[in-house]
N, C-alpha and C. Protein backbone atom coordinates (compact mmCIF):
# COMPACT_ATOMS: atom_id res chain seq x y z
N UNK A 1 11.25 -13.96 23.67
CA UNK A 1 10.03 -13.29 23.23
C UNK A 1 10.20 -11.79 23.47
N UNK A 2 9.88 -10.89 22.51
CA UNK A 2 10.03 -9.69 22.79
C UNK A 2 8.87 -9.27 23.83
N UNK A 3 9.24 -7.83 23.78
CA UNK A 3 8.02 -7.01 24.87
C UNK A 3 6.77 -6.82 24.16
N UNK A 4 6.81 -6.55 22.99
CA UNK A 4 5.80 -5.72 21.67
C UNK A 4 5.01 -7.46 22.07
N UNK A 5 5.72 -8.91 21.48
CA UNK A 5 5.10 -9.86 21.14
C UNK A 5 4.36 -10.26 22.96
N UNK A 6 4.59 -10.02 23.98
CA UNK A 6 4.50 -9.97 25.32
C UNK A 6 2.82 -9.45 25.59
N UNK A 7 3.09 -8.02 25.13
CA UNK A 7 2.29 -7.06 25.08
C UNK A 7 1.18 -7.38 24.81
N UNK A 8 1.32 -7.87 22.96
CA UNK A 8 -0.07 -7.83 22.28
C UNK A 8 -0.47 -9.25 22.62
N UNK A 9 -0.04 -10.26 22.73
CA UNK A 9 -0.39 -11.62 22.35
C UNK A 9 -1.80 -11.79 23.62
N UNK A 10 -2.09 -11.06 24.49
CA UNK A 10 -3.12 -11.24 25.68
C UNK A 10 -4.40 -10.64 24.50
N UNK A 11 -3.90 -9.37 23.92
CA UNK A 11 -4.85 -8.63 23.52
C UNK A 11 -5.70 -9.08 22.40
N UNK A 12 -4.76 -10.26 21.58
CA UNK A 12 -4.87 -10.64 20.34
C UNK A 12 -5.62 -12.74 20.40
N UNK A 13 -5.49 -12.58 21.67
CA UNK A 13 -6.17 -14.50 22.67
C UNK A 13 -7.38 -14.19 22.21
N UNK A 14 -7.95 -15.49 21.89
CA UNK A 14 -9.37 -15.81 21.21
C UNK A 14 -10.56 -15.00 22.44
N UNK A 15 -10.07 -15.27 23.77
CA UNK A 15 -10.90 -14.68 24.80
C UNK A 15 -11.44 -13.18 24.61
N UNK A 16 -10.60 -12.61 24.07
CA UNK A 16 -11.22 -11.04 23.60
C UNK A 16 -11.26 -10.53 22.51
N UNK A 17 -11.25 -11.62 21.71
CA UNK A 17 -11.71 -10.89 20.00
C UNK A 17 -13.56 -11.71 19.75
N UNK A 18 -14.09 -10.42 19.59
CA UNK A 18 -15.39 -10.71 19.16
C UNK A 18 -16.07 -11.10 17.54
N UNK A 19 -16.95 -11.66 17.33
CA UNK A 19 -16.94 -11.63 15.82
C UNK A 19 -18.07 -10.04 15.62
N UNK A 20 -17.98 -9.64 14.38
CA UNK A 20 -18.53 -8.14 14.14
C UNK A 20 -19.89 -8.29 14.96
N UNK A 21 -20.76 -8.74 14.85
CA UNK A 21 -22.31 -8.51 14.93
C UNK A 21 -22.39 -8.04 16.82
N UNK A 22 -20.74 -8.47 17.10
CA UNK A 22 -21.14 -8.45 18.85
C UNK A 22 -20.32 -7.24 18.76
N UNK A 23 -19.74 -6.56 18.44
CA UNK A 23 -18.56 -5.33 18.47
C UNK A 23 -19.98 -4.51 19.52
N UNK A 24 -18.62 -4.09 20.47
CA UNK A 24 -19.87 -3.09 21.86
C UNK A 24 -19.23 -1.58 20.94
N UNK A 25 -19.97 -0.95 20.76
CA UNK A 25 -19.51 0.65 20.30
C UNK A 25 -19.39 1.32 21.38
N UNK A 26 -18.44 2.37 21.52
CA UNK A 26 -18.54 3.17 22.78
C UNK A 26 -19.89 4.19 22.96
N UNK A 27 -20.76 4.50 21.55
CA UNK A 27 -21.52 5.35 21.14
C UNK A 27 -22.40 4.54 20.48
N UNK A 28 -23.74 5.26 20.02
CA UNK A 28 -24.42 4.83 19.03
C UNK A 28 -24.24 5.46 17.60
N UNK A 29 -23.21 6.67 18.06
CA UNK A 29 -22.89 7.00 16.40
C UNK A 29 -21.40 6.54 15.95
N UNK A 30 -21.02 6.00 16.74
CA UNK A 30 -19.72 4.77 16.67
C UNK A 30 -19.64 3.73 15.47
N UNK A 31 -19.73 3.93 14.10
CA UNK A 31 -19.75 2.50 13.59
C UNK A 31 -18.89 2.34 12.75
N UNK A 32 -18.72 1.14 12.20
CA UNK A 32 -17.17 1.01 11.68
C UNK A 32 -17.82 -0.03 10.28
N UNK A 33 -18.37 0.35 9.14
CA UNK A 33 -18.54 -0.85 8.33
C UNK A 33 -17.59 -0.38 7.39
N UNK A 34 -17.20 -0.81 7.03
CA UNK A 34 -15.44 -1.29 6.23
C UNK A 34 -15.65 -2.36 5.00
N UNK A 35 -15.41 -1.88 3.81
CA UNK A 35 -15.31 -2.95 2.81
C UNK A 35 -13.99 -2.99 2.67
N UNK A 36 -12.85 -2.39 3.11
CA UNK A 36 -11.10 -3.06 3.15
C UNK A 36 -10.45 -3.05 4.39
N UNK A 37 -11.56 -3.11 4.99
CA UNK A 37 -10.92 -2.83 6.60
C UNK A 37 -11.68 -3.99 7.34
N UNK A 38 -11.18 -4.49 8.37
CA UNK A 38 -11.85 -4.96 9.63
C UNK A 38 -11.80 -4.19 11.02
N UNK A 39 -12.57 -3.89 11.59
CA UNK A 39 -12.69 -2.79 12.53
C UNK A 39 -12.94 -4.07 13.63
N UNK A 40 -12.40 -4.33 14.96
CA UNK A 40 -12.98 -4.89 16.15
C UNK A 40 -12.68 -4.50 17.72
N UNK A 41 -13.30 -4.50 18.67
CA UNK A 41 -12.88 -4.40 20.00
C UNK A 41 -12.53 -5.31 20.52
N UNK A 42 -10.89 -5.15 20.10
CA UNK A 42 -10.06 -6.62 20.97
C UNK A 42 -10.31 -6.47 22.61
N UNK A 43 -10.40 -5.21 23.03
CA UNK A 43 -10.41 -5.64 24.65
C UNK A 43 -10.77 -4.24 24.59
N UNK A 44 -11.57 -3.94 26.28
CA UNK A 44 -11.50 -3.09 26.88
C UNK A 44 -10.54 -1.85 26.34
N UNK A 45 -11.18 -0.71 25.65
CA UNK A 45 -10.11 0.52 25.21
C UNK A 45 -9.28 0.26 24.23
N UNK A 46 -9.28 -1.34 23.30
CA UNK A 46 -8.35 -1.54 22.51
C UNK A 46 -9.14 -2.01 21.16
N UNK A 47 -8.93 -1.38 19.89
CA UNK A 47 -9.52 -1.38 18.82
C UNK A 47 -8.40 -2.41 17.90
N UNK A 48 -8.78 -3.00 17.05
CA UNK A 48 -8.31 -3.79 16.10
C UNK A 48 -8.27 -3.42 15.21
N UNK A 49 -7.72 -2.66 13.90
CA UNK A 49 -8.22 -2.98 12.59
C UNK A 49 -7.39 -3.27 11.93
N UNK A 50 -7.71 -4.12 10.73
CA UNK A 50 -6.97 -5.14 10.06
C UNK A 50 -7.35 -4.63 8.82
N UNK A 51 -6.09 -4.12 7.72
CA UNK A 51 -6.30 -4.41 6.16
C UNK A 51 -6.41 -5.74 5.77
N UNK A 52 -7.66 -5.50 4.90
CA UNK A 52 -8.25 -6.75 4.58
C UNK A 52 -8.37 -6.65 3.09
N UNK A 53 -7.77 -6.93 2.39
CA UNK A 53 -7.10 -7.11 0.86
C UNK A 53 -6.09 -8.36 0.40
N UNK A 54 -6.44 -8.78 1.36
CA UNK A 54 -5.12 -10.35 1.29
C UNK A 54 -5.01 -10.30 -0.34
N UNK A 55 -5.90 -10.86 -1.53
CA UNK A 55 -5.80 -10.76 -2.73
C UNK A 55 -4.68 -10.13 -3.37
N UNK A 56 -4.79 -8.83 -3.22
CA UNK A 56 -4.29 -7.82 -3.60
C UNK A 56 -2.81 -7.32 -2.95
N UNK A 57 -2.73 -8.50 -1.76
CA UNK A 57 -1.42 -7.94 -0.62
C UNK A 57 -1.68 -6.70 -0.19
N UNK A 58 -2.90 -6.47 0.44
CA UNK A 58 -3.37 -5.20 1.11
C UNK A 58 -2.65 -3.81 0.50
N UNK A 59 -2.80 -3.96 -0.99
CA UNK A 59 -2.50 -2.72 -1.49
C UNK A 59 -3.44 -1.40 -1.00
N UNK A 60 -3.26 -0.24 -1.33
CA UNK A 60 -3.80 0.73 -0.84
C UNK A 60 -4.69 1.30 -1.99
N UNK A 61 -5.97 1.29 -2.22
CA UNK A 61 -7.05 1.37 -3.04
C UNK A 61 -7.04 3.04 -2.65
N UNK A 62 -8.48 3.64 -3.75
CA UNK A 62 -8.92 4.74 -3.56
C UNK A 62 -9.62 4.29 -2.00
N UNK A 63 -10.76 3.13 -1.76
CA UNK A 63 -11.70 2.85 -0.80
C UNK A 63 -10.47 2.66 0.65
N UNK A 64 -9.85 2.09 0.17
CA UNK A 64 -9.18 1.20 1.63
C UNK A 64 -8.69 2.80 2.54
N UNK A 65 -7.81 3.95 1.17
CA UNK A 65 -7.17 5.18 1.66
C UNK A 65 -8.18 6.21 2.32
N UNK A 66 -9.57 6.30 1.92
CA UNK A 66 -10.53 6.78 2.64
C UNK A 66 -11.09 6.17 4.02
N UNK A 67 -11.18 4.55 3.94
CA UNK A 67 -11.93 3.83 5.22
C UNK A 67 -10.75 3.68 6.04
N UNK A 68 -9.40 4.03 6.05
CA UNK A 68 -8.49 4.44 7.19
C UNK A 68 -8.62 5.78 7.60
N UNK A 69 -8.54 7.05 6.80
CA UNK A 69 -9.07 8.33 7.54
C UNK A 69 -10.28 8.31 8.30
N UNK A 70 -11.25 7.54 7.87
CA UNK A 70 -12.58 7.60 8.61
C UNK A 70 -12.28 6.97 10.03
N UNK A 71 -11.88 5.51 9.67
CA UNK A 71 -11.84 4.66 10.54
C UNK A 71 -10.86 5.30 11.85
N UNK A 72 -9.54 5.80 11.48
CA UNK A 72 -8.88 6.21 12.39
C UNK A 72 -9.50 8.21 12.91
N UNK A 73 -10.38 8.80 12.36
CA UNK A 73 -10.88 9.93 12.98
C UNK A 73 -11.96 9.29 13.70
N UNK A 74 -12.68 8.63 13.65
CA UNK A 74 -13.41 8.19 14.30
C UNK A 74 -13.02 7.66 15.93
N UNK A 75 -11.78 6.06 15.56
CA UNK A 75 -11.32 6.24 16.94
C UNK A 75 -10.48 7.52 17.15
N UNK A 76 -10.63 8.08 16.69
CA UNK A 76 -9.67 9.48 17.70
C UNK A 76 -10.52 10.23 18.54
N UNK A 77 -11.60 10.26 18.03
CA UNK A 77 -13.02 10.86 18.88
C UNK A 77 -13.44 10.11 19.93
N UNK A 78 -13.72 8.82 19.93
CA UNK A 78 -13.64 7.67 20.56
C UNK A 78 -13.08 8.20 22.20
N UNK A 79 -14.01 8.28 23.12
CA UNK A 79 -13.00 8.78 24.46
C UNK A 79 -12.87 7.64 24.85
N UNK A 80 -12.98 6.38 24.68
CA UNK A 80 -12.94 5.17 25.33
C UNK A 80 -11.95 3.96 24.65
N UNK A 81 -11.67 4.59 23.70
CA UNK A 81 -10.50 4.27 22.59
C UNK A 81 -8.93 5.06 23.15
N UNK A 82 -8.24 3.67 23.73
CA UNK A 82 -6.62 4.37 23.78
C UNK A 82 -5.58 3.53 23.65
N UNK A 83 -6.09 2.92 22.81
CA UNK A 83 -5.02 1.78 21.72
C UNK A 83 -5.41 1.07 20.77
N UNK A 84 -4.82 1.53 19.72
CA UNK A 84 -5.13 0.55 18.33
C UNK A 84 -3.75 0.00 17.44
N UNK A 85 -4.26 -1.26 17.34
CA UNK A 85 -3.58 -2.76 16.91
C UNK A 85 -3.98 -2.39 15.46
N UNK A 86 -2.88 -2.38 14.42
CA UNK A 86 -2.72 -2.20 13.08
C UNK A 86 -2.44 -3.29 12.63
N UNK A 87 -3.03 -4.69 11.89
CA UNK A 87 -2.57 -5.45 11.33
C UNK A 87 -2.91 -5.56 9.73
N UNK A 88 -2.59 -6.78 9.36
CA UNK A 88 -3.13 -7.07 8.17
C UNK A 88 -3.57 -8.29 7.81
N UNK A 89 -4.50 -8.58 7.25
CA UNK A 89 -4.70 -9.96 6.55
C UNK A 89 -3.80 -10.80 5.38
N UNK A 90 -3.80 -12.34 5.61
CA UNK A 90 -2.77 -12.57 4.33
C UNK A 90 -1.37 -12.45 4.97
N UNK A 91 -0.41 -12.65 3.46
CA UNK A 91 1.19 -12.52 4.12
C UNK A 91 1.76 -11.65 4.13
N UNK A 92 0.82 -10.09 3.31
CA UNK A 92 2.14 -9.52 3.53
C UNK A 92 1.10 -7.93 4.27
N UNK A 93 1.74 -7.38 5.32
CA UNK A 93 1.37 -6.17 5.31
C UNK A 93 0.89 -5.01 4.71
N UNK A 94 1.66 -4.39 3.97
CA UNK A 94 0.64 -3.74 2.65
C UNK A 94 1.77 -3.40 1.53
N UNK A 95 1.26 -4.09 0.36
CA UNK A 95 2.33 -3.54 -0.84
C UNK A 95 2.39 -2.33 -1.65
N UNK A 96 1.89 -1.17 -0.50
CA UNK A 96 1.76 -0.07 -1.22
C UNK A 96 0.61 0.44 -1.87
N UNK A 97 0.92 1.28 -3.16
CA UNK A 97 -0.39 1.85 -3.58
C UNK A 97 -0.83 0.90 -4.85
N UNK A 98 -2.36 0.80 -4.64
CA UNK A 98 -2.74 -0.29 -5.82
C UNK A 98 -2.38 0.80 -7.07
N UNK A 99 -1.65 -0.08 -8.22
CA UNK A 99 -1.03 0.40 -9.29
C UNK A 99 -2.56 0.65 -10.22
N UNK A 100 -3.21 -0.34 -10.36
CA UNK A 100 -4.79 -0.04 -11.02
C UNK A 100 -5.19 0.87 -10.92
N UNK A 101 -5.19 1.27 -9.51
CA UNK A 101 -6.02 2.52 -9.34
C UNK A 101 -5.02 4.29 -9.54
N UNK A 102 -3.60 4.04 -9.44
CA UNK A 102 -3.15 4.92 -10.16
C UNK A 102 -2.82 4.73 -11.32
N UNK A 103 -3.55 3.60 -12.12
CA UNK A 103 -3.81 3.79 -13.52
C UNK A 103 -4.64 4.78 -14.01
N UNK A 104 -5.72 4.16 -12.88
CA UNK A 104 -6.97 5.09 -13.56
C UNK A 104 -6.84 6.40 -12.98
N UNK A 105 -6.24 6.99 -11.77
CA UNK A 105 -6.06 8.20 -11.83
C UNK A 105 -5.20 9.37 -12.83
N UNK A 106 -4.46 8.00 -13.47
CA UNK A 106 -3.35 9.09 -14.16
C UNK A 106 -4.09 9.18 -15.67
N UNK A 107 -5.04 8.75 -16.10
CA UNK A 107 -5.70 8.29 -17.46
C UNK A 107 -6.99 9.90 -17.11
N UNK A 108 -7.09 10.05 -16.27
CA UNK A 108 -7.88 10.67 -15.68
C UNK A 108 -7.16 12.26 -16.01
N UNK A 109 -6.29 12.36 -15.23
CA UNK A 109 -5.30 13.61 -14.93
C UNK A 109 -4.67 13.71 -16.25
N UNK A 110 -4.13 12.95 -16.81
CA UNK A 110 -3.86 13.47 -18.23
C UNK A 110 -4.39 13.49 -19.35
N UNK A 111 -5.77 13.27 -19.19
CA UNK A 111 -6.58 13.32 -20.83
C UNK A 111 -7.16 14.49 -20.74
């Protein structure tokens, strides 16, 4: 077993993943609603978020590329935030940039 799989597998035990409605915020201006993201407090100081696009193989949308800048400036502000778990939903991690949506950007940019 590696160290990484060592590491996370305590953080990632049913015992400290909450479902959303219980997520403790460090703040009240703390919030994380995500339509391609899952935002959670796996443990004490440790944030979760998960691309959530399984469909799509967590391609990278206009929405998903904005609700990671938010999501990750946010925990950066976060003083109670000092580790975050990057996963993904589905099988594959992320297949890049959704091609749709640089359809429609390039239909855009060149007409």
């Amino acid at each position: 077993m590696s160290l990484g799989t060592k590491l996370c597998r305590p953080l990632m035990s049913s015992k400290f993943v909450f479902s959303c409605p219980s997520i403790r915020m460090m703040s009240d201006t703390m919030s994380y609603n995500c339509k391609a993201l899952n935002v959670i407090q796996a443990a004490p100081n440790v944030f979760h978020v998960e691309l959530n696009r399984p469909t799509k193989m967590n391609a990278l949308n206009n929405v998903m590329w904005e609700e990671i800048g938010e999501v990750f400036t946010k925990l950066d502000r976060d003083q109670e935030c000092r580790a975050v778990v990057l996963s993904a939903a589905g099988k594959m991690f992320c297949s890049g940039i959704d091609l749709a949506d640089l359809t429609k950007l390039a239909s855009i940019v060149y007409s």
